[in-house]
C-alpha atoms as a PDB file:
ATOM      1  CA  UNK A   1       0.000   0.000   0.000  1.00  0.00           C
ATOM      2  CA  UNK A   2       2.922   2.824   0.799  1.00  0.00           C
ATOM      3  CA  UNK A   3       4.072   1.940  -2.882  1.00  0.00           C
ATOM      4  CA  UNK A   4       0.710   2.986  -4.214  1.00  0.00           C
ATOM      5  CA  UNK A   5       0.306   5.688  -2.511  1.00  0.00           C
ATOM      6  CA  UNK A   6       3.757   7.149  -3.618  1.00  0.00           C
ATOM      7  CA  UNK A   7       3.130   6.424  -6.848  1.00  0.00           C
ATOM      8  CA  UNK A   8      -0.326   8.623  -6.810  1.00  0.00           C
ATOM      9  CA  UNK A   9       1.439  11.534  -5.043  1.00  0.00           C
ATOM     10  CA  UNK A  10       4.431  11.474  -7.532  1.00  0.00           C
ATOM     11  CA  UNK A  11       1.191  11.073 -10.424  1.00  0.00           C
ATOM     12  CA  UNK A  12      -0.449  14.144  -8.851  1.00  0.00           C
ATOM     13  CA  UNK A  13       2.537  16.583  -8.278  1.00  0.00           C
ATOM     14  CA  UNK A  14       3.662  16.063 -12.413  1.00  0.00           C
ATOM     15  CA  UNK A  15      -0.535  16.862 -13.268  1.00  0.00           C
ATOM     16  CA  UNK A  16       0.138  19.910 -11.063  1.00  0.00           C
ATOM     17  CA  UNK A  17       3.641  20.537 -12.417  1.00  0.00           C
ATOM     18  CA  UNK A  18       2.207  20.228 -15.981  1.00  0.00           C
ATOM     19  CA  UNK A  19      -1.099  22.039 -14.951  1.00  0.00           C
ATOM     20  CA  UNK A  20       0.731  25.469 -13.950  1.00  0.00           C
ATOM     21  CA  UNK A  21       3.645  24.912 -16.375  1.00  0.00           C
ATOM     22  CA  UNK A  22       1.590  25.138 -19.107  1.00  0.00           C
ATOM     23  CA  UNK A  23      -0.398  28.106 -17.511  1.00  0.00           C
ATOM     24  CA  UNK A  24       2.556  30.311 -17.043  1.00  0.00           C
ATOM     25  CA  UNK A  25       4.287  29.416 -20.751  1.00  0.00           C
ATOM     26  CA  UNK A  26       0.903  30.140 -22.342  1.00  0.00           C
ATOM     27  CA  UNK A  27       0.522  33.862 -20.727  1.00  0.00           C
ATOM     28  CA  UNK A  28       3.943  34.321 -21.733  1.00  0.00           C
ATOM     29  CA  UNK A  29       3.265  33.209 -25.347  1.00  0.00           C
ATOM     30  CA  UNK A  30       0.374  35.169 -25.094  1.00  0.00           C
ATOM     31  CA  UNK A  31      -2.304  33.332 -25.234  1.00  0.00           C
ATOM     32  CA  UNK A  32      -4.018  33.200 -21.417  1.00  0.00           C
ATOM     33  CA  UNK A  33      -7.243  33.420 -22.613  1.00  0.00           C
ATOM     34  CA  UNK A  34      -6.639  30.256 -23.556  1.00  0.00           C
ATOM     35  CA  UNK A  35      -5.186  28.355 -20.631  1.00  0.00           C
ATOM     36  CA  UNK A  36      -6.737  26.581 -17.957  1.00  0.00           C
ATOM     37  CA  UNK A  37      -6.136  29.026 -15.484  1.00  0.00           C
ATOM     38  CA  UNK A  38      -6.083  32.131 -17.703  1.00  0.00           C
ATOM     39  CA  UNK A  39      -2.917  33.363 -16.363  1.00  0.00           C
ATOM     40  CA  UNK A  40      -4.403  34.016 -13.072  1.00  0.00           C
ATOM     41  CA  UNK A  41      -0.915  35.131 -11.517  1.00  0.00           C
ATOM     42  CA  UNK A  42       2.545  34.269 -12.594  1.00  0.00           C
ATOM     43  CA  UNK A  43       3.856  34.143  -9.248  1.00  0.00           C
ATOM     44  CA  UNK A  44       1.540  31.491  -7.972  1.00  0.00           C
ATOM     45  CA  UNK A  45       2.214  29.710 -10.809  1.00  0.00           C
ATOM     46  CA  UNK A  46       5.496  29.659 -10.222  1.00  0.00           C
ATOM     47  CA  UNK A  47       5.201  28.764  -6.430  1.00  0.00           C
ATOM     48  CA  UNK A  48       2.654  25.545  -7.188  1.00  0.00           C
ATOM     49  CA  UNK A  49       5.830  24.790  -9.840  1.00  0.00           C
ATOM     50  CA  UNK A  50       8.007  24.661  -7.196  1.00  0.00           C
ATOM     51  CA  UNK A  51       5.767  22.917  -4.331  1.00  0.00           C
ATOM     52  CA  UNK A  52       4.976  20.222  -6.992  1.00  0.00           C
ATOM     53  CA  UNK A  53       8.724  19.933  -7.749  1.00  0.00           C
ATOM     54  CA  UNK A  54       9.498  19.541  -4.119  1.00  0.00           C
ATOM     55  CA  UNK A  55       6.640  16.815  -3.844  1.00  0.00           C
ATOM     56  CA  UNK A  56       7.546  14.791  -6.790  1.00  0.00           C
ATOM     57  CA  UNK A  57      11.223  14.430  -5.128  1.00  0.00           C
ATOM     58  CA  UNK A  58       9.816  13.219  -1.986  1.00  0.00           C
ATOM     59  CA  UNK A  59       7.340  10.587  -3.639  1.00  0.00           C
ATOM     60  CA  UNK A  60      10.017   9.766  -5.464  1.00  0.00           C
ATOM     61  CA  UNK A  61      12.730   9.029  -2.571  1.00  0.00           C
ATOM     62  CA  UNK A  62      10.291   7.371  -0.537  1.00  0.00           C
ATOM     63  CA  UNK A  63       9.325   5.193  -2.949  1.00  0.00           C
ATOM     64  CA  UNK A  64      13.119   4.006  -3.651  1.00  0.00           C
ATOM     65  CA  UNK A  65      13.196   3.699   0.116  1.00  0.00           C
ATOM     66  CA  UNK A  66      10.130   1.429   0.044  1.00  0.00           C
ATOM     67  CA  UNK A  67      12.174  -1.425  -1.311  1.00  0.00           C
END
């Protein structure tokens, strides 16, 4: 079961990662009336970036550590 759930949490930080990365290269291409999140706020999208960065790395060390 702790292999699972890494899995999901390393499956759910790279949607987020790809969710705001896209967000924050579309507003710069400009086109954020196209994106998801309409280019909301560059600086959140660049913090949920970085939070989903730093979760991916821990679901992914924990899982090696898993056995």
């Amino acid at each position: 079961m702790p292999k699972a759930l890494c899995l999901t949490s390393l499956a759910v930080a790279i949607v987020v990662i790809l969710l705001f990365l896209s967000d924050l290269i579309m507003s710069f291409a400009g086109m954020a009336d196209s994106s998801l999140l309409r280019g909301a706020s560059m600086l959140m999208d660049i913090a949920f970036i970085a939070v989903g960065i730093g979760v991916a790395i821990m679901a992914w060390l924990t899982f090696k550590e898993q056995g």
